[in-house]
C-alpha atoms as a PDB file:
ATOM      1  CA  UNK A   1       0.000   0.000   0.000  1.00  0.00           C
ATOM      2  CA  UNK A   2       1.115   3.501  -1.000  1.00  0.00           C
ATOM      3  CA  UNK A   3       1.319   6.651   1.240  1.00  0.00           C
ATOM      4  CA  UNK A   4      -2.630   7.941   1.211  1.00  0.00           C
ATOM      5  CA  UNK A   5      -2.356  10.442  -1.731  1.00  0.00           C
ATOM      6  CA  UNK A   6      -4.321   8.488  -4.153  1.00  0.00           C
ATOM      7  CA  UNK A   7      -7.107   9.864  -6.353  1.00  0.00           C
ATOM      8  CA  UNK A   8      -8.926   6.858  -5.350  1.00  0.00           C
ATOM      9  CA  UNK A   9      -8.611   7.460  -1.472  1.00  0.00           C
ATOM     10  CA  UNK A  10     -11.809   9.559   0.071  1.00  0.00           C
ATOM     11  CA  UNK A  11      -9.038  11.790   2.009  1.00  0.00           C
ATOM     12  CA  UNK A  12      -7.154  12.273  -1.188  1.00  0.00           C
ATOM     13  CA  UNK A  13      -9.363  15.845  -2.158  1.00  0.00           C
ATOM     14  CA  UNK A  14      -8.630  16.828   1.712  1.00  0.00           C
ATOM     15  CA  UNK A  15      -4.875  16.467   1.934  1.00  0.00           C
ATOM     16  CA  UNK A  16      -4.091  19.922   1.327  1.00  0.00           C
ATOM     17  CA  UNK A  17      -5.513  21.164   4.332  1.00  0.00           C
ATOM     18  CA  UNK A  18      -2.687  19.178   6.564  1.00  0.00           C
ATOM     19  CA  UNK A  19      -0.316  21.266   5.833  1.00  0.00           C
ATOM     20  CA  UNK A  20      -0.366  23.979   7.882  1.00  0.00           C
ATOM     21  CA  UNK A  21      -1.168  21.262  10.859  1.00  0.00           C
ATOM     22  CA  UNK A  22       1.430  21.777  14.030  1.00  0.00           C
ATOM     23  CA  UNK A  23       2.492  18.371  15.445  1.00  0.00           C
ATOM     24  CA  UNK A  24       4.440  18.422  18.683  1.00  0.00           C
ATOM     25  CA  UNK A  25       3.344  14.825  20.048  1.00  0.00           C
ATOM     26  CA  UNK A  26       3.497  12.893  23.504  1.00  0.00           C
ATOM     27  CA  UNK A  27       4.659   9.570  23.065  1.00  0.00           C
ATOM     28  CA  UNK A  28       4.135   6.844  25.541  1.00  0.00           C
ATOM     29  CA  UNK A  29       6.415   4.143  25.255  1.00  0.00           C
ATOM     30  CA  UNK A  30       7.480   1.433  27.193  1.00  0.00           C
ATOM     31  CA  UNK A  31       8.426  -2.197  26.433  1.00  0.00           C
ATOM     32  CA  UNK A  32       5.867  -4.982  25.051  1.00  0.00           C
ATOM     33  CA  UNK A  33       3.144  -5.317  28.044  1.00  0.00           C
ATOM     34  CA  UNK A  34       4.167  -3.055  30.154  1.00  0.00           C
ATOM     35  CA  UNK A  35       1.541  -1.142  30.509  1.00  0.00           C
ATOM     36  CA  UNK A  36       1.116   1.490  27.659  1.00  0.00           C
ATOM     37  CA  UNK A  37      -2.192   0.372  26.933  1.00  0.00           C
ATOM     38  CA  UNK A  38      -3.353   0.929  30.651  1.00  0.00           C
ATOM     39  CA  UNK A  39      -1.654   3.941  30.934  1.00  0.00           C
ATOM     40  CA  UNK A  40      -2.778   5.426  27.157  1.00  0.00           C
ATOM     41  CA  UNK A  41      -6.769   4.441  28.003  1.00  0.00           C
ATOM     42  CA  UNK A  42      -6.783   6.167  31.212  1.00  0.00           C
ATOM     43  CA  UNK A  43      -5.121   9.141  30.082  1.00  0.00           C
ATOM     44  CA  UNK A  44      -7.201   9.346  26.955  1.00  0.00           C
ATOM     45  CA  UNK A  45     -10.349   8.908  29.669  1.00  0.00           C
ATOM     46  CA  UNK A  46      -9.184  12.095  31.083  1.00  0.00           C
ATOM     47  CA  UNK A  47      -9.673  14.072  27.847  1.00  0.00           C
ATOM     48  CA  UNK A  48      -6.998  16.280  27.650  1.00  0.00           C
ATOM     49  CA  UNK A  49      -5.492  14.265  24.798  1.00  0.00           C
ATOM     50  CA  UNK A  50      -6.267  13.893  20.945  1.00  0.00           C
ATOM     51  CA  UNK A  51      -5.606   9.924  20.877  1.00  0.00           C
ATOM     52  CA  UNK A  52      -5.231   7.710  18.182  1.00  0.00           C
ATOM     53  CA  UNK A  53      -8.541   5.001  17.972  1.00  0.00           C
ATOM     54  CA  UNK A  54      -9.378   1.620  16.652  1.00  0.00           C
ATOM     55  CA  UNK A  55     -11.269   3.509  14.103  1.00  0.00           C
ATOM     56  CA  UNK A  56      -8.262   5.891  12.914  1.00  0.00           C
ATOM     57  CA  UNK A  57      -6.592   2.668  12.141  1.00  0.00           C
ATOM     58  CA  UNK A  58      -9.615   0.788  10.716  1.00  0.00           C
ATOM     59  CA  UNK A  59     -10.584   3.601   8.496  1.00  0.00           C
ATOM     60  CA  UNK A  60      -7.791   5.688   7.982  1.00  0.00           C
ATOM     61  CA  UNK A  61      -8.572   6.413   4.086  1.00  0.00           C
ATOM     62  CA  UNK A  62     -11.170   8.283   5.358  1.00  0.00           C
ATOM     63  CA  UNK A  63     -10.767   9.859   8.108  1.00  0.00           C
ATOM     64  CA  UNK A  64     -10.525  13.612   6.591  1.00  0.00           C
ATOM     65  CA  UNK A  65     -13.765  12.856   4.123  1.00  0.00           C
ATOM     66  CA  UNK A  66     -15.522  11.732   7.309  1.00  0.00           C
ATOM     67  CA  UNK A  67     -14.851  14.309   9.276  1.00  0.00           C
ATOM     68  CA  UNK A  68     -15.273  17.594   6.831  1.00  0.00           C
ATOM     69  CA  UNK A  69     -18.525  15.783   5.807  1.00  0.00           C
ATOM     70  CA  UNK A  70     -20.065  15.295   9.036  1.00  0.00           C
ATOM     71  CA  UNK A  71     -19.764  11.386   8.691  1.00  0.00           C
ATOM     72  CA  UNK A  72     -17.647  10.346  11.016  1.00  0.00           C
ATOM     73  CA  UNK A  73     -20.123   9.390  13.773  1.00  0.00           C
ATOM     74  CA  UNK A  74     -22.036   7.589  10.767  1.00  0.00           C
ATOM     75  CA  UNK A  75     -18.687   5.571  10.323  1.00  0.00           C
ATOM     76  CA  UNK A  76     -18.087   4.848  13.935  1.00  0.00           C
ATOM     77  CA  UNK A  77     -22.091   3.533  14.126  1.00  0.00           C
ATOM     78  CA  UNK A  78     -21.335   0.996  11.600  1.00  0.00           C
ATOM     79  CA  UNK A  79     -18.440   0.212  12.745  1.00  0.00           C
ATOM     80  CA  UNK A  80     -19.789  -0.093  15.912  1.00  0.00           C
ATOM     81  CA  UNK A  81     -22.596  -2.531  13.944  1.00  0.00           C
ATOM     82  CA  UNK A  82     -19.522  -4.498  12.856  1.00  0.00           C
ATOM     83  CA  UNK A  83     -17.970  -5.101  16.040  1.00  0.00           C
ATOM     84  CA  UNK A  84     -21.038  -6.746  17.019  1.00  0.00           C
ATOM     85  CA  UNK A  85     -21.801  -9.009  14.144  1.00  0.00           C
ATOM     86  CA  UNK A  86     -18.347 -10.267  14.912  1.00  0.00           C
ATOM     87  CA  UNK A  87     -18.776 -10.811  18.221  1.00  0.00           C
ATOM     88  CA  UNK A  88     -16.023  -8.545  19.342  1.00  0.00           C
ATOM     89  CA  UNK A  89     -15.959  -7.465  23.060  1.00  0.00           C
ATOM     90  CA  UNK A  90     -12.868  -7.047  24.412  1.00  0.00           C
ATOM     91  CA  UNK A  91      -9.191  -7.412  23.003  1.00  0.00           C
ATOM     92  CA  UNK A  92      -9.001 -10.955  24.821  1.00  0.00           C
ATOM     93  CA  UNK A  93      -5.121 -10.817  25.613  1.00  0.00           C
ATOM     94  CA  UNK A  94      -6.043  -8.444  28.311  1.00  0.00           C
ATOM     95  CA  UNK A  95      -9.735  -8.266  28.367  1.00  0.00           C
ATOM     96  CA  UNK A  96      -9.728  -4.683  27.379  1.00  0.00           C
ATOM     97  CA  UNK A  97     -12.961  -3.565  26.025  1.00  0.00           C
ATOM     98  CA  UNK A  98     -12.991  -3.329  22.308  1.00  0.00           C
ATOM     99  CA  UNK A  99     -14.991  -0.920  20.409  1.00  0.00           C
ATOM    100  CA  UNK A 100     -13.648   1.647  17.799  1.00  0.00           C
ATOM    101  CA  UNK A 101     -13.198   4.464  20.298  1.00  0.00           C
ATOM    102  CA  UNK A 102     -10.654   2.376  21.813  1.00  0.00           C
ATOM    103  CA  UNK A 103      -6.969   3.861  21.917  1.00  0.00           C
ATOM    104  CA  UNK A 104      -4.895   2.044  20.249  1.00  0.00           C
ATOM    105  CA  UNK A 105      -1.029   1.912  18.495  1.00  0.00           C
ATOM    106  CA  UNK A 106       0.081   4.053  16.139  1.00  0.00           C
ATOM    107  CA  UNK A 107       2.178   1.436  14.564  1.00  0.00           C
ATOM    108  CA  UNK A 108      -0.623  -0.503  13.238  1.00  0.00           C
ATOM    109  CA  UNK A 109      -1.117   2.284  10.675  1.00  0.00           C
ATOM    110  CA  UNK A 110       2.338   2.025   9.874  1.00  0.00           C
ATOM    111  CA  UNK A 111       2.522  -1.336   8.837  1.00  0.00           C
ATOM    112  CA  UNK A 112      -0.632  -1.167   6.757  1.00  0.00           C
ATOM    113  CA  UNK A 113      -0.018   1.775   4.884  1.00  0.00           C
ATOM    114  CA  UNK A 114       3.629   1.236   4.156  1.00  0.00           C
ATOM    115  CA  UNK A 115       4.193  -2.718   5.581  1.00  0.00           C
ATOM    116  CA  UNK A 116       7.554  -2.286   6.441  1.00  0.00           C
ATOM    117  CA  UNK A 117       7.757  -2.300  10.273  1.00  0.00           C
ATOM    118  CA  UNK A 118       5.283  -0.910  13.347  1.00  0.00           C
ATOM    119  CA  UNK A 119       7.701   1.551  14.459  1.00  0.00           C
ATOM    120  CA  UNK A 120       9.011   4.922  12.566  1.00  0.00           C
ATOM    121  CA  UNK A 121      11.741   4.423  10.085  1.00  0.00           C
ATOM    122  CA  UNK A 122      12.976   6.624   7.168  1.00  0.00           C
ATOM    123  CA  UNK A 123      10.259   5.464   4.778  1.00  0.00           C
ATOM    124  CA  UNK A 124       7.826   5.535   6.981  1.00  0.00           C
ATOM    125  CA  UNK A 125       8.346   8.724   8.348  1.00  0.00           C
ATOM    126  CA  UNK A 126       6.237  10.314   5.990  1.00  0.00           C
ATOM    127  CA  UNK A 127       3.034   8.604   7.309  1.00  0.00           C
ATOM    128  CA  UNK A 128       3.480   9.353  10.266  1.00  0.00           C
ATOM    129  CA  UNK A 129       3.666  12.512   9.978  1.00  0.00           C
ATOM    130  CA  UNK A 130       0.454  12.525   7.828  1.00  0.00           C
ATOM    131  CA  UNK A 131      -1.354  10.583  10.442  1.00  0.00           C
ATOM    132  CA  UNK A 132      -0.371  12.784  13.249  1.00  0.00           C
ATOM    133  CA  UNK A 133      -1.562  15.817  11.196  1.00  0.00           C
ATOM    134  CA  UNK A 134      -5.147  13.894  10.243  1.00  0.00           C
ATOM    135  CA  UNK A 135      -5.892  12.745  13.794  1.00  0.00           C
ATOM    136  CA  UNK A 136      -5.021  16.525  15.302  1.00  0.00           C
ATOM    137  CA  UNK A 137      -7.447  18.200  12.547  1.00  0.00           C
ATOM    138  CA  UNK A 138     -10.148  15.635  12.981  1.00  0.00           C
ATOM    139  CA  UNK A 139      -9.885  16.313  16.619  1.00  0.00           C
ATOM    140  CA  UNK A 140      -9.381  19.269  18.707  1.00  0.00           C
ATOM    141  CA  UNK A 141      -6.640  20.984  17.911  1.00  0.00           C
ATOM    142  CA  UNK A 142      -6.106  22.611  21.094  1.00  0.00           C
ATOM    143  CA  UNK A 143      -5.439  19.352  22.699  1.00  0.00           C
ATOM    144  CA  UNK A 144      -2.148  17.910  22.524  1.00  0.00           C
ATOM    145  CA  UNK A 145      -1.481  14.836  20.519  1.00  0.00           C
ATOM    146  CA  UNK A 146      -0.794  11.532  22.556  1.00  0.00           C
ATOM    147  CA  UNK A 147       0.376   8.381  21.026  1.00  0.00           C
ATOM    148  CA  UNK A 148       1.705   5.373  22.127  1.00  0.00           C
ATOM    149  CA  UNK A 149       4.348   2.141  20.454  1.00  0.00           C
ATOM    150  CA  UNK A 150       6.146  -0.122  22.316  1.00  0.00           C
ATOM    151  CA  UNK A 151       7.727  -1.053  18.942  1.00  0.00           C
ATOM    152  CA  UNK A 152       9.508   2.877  19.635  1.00  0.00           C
ATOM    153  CA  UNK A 153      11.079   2.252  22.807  1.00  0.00           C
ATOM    154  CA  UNK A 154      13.826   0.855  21.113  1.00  0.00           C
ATOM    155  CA  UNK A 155      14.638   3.746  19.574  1.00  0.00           C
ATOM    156  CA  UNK A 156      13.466   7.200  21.582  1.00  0.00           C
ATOM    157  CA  UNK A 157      16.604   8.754  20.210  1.00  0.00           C
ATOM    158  CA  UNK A 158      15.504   8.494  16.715  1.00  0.00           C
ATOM    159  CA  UNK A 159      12.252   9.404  17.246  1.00  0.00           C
ATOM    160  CA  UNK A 160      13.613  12.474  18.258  1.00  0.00           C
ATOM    161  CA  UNK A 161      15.895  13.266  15.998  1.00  0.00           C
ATOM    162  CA  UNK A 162      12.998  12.938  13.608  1.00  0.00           C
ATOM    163  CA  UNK A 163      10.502  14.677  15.887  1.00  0.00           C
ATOM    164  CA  UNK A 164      12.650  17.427  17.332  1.00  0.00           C
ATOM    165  CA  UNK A 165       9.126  18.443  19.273  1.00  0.00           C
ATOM    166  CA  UNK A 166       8.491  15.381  21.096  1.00  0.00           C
ATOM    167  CA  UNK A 167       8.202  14.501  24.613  1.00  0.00           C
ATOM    168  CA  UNK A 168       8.242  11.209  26.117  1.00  0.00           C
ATOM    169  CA  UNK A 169       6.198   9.214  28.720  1.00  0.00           C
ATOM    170  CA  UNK A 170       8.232   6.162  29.575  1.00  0.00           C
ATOM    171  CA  UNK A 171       6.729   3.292  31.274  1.00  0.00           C
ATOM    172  CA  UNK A 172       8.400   0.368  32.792  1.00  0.00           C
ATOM    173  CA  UNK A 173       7.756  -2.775  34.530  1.00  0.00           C
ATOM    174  CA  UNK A 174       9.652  -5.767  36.316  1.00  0.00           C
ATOM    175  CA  UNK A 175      11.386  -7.006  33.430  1.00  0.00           C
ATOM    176  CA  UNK A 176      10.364 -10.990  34.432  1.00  0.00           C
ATOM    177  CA  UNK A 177       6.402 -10.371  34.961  1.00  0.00           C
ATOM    178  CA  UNK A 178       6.681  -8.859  31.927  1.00  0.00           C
ATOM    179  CA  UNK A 179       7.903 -11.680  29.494  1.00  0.00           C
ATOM    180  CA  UNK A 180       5.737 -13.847  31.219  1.00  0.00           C
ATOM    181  CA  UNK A 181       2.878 -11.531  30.448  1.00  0.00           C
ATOM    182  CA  UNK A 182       4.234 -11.033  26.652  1.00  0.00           C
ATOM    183  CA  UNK A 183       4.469 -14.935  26.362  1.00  0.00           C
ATOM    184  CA  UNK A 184       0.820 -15.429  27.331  1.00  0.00           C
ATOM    185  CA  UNK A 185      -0.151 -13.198  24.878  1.00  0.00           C
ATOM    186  CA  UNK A 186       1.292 -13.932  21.759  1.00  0.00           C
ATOM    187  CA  UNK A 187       0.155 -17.907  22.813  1.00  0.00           C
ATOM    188  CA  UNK A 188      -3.493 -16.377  22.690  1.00  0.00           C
ATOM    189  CA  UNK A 189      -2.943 -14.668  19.837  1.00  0.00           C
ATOM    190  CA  UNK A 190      -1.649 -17.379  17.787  1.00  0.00           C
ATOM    191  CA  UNK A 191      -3.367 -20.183  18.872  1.00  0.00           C
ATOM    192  CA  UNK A 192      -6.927 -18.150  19.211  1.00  0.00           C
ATOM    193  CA  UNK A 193      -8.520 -16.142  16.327  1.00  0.00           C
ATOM    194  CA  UNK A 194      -8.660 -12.436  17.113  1.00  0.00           C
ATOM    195  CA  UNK A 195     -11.198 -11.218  15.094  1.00  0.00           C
ATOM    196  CA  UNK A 196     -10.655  -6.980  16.489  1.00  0.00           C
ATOM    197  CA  UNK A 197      -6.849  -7.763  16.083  1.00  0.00           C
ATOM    198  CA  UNK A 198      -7.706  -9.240  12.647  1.00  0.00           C
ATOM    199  CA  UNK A 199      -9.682  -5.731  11.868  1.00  0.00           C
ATOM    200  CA  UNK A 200      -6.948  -3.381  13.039  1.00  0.00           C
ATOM    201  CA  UNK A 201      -3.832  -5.698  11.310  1.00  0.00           C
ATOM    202  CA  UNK A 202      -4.362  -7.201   7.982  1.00  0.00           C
ATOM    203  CA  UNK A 203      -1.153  -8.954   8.425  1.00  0.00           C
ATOM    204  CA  UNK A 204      -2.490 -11.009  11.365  1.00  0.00           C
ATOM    205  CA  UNK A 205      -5.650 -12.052   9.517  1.00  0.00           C
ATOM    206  CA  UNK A 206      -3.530 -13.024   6.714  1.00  0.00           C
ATOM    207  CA  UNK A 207      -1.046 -15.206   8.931  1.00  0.00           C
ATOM    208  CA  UNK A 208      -3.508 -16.353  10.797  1.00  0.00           C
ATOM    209  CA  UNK A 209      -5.408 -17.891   7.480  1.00  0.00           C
ATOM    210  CA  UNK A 210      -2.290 -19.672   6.274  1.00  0.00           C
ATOM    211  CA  UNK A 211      -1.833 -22.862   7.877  1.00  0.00           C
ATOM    212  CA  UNK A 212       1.650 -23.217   7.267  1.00  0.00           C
ATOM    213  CA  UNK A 213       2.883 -19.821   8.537  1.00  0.00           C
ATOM    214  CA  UNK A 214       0.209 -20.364  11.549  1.00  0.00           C
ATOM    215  CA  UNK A 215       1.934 -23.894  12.475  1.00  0.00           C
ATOM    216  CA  UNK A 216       5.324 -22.627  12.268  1.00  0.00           C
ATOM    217  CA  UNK A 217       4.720 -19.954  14.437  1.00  0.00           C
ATOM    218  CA  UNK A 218       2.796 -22.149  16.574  1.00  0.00           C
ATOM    219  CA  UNK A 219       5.636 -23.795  17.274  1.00  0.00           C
ATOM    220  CA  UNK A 220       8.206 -20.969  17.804  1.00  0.00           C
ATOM    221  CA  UNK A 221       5.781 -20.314  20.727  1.00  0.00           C
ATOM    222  CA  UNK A 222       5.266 -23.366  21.919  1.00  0.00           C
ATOM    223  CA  UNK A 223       6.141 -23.877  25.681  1.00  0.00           C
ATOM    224  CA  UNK A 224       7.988 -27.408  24.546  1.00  0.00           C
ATOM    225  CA  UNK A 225      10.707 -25.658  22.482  1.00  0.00           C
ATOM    226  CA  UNK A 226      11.144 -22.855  24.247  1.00  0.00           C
ATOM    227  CA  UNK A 227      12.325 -20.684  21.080  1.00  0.00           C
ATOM    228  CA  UNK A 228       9.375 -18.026  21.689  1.00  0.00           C
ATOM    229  CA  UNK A 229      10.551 -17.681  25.457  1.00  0.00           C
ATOM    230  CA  UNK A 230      13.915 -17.358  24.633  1.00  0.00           C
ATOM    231  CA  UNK A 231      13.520 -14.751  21.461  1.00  0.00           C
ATOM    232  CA  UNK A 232      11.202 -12.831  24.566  1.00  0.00           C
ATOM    233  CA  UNK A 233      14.140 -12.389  27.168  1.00  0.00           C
ATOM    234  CA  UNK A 234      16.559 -11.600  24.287  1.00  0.00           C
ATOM    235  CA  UNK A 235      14.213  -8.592  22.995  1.00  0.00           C
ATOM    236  CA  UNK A 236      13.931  -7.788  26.728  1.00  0.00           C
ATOM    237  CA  UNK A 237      16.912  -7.432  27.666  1.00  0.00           C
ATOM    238  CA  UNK A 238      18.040  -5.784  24.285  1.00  0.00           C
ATOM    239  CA  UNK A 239      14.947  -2.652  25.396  1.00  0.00           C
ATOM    240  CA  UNK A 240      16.067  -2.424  28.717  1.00  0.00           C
ATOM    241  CA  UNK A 241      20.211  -2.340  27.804  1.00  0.00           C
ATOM    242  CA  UNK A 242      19.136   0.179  25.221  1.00  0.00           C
ATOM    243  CA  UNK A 243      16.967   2.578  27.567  1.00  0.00           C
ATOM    244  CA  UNK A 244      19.991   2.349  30.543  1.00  0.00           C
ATOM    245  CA  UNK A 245      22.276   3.442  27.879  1.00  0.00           C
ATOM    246  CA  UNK A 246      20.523   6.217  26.042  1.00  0.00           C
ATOM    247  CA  UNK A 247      18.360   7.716  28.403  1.00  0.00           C
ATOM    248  CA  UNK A 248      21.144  10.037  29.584  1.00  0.00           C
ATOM    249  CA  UNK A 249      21.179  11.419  26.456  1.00  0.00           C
ATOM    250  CA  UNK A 250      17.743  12.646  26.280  1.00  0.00           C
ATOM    251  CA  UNK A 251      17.084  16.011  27.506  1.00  0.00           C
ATOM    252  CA  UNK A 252      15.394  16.108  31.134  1.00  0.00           C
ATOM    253  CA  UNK A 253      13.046  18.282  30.480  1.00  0.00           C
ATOM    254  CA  UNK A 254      11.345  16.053  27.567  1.00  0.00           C
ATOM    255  CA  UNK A 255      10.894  12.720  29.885  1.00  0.00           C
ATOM    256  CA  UNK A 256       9.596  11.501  32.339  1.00  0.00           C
ATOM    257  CA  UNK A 257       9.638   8.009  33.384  1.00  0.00           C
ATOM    258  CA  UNK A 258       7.005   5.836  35.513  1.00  0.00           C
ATOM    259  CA  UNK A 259       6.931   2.316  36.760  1.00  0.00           C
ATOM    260  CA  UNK A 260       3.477  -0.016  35.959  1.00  0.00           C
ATOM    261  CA  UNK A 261       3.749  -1.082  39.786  1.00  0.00           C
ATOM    262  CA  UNK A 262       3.319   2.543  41.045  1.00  0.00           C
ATOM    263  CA  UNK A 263       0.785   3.202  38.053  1.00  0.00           C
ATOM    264  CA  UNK A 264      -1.098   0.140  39.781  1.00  0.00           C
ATOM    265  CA  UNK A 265      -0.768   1.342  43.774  1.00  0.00           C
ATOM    266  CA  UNK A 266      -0.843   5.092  43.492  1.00  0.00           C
ATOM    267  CA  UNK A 267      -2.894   5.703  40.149  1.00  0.00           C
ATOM    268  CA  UNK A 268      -4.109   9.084  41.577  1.00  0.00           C
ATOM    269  CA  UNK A 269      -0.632  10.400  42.223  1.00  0.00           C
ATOM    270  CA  UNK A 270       0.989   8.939  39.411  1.00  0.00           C
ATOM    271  CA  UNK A 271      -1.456  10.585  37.069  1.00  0.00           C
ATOM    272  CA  UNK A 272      -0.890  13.742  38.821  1.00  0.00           C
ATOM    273  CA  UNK A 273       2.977  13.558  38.387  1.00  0.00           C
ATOM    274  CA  UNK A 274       2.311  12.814  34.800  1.00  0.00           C
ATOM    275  CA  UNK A 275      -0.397  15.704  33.810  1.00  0.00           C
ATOM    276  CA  UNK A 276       2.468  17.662  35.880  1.00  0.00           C
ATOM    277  CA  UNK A 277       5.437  17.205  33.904  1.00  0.00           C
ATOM    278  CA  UNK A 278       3.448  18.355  30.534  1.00  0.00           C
ATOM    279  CA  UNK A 279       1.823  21.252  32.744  1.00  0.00           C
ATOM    280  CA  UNK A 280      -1.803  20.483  32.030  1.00  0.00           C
ATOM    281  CA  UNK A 281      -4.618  20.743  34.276  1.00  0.00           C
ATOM    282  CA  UNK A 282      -6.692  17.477  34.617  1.00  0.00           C
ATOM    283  CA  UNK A 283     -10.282  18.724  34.914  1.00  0.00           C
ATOM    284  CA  UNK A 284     -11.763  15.235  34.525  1.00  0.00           C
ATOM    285  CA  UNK A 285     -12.491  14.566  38.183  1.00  0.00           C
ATOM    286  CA  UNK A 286     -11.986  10.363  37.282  1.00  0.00           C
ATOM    287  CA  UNK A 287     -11.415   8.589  40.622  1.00  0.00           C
ATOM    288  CA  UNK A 288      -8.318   6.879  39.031  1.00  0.00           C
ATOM    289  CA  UNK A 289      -8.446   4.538  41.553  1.00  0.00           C
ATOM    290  CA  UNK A 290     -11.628   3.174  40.090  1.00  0.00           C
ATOM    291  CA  UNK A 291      -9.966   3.017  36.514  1.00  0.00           C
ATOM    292  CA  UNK A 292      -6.611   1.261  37.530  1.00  0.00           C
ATOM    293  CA  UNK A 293      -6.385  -2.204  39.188  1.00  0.00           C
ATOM    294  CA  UNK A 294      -3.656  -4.669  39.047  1.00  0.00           C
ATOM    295  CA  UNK A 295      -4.487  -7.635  37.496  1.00  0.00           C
ATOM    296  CA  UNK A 296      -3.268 -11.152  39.234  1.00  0.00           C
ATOM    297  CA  UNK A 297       0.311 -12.283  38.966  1.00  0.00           C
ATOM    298  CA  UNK A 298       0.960 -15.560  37.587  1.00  0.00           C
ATOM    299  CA  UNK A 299       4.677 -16.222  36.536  1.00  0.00           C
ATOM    300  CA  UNK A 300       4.592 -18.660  33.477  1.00  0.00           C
ATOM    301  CA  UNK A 301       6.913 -21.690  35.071  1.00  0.00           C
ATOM    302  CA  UNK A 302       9.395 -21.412  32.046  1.00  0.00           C
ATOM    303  CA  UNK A 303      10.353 -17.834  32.842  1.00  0.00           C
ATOM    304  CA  UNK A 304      10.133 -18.464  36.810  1.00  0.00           C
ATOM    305  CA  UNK A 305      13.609 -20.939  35.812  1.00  0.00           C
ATOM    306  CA  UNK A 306      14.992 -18.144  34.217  1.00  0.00           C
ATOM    307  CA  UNK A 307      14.607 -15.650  36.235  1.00  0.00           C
ATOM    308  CA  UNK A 308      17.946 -15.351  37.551  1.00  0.00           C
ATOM    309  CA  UNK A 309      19.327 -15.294  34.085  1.00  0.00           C
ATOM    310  CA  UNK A 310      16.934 -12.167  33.648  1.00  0.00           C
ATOM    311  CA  UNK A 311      18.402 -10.581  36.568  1.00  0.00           C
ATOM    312  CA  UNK A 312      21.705 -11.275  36.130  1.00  0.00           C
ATOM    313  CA  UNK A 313      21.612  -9.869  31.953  1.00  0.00           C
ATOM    314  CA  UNK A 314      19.348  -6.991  33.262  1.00  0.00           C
ATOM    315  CA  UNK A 315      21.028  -5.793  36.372  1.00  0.00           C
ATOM    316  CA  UNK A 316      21.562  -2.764  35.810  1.00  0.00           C
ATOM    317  CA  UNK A 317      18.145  -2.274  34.709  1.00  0.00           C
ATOM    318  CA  UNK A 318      16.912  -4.281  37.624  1.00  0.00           C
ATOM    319  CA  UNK A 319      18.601  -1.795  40.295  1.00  0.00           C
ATOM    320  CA  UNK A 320      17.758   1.356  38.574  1.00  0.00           C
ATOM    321  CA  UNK A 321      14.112   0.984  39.216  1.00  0.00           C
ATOM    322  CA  UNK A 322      14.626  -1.335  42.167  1.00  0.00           C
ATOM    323  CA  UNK A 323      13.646  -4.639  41.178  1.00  0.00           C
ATOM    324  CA  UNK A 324      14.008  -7.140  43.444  1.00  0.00           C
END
């Protein structure tokens, strides 16, 4: 797929009017499960954010016809309508309720417009910036623009290189809950169909649909082999040795960095600290406290063996934010 600037696309006639569109995003980002999409739902809940949705991602063609027409709460009804005839509720790898208002990852957009990778590269960088400008002028554009992408963490420094404006919300948890919590997922993903993922990434459906490519990576994941587990702690450990050696060369003033476990215990002050550092004023009254609960630990007994391994690669890491 090409960047949207097709005759053919309904934004195509409306593409003109991005570009006078100021983008100086937020980004949340944090490693695979740990916690973005809590953290990116409740903030969004607040409404001091212009978010990215389920249905920028499902119907991103169209988002500028939709909204200069006065169609966009059509679209979101019928989308809505399609949900249901699916029988889509909730994201199932974290029970998350689904619907199109739901914040999602900017990534997603990414990969289906240009299907390279779900984080920002050179080629890329282009659609981003289009979909940053589309989401802000479909929105308010008084509000800030808040994104999230684990698939970014990776690389903060090159995001802002290429977004000179951006701040950064970083979000971290203990490193062995969450591989365990990264395991479980892709296993539900993989061997369960997920029809909203299915909506919001083509590239899963297809997968998914192919029982070769489903078998094989069946069996990556399977807790026999142990390939999936060990490709997890590698990528792990490769986000968290990036982050303790990089951070200190991101300005001060442009991060701030929480941990899921405090996000969990002290939602109301954590959320504070955050609207804080990007001086805004949260006016939502939410009782965070009702929003945020920690969901049950349960170690997956193949990462509970390695855990020492973890540590050990991660130790730095491990002692910065205290992890016993």
């Amino acid at each position: 797929m090409q960047l949207t600037d097709q005759t053919s696309s309904p934004d195509s006639p409306y593409l003109h009017r991005l570009k006078d569109v100021a983008i100086a995003p937020i980004f949340i980002l944090g490693d695979q499960r740990s916690g973005t999409t809590m953290l990116y739902k409740t903030l969004a809940d607040a409404g001091c954010f212009n978010v990215v949705r389920a249905y920028h991602i499902i119907n991103y063609d169209e988002i500028l016809s939709n909204h200069f027409n006065q169609k966009e709460d059509l679209a979101i009804r019928e989308l809505e309508a399609r949900f249901q005839a699916l029988g889509i509720c909730d994201r199932k790898i974290d029970r998350v309720t689904a619907t199109p208002h739901l914040p999602e990852e900017y990534g997603f957009i990414l990969k289906n417009i240009v299907g390279d990778e779900l984080f920002i590269t050179a080629q890329n960088l282009p659609v981003f910036q289009q979909l940053c400008r589309k989401i802000q002028i479909a929105s308010d554009l008084d509000k800030p623009l808040l994104l999230k992408n684990p698939g970014d963490f990776s690389q903060f420094l090159y995001v802002k290189q290429v977004v000179p404006q951006a701040k950064f919300i970083f979000i971290h948890r203990h490193p062995i809950h969450l591989i365990s919590s990264r395991i479980k997922a892709s296993r539900s993903m993989i061997y369960d169909w997920n029809a909203y993922t299915a909506l919001i990434s083509p590239l899963y459906a297809q997968i998914f649909s192919n029982p070769i490519k489903r078998t094989l990576i069946r069996i990556l994941f399977s807790k026999y082999l142990g390939i999936g587990l060990h490709r997890s702690i590698q990528t792990s450990i490769e986000a968290t040795t990036y982050f303790m050696k990089n951070i200190g060369a991101l300005p001060k003033q442009d991060y701030i960095s929480i941990k899921y476990e405090d996000l969990c215990k002290a939602p109301e002050s954590t959320i504070k600290q955050i609207m804080a550092f990007l001086t805004l004023e949260d006016c939502s009254n939410l009782d965070y406290s009702q929003i945020i609960k920690p969901r049950p630990l349960n170690l997956l007994p193949g990462v509970q063996k390695r855990a020492g391994q973890i540590k050990q690669r991660s130790r730095e890491y491990f002692d910065y934010h205290g992890y016993s």
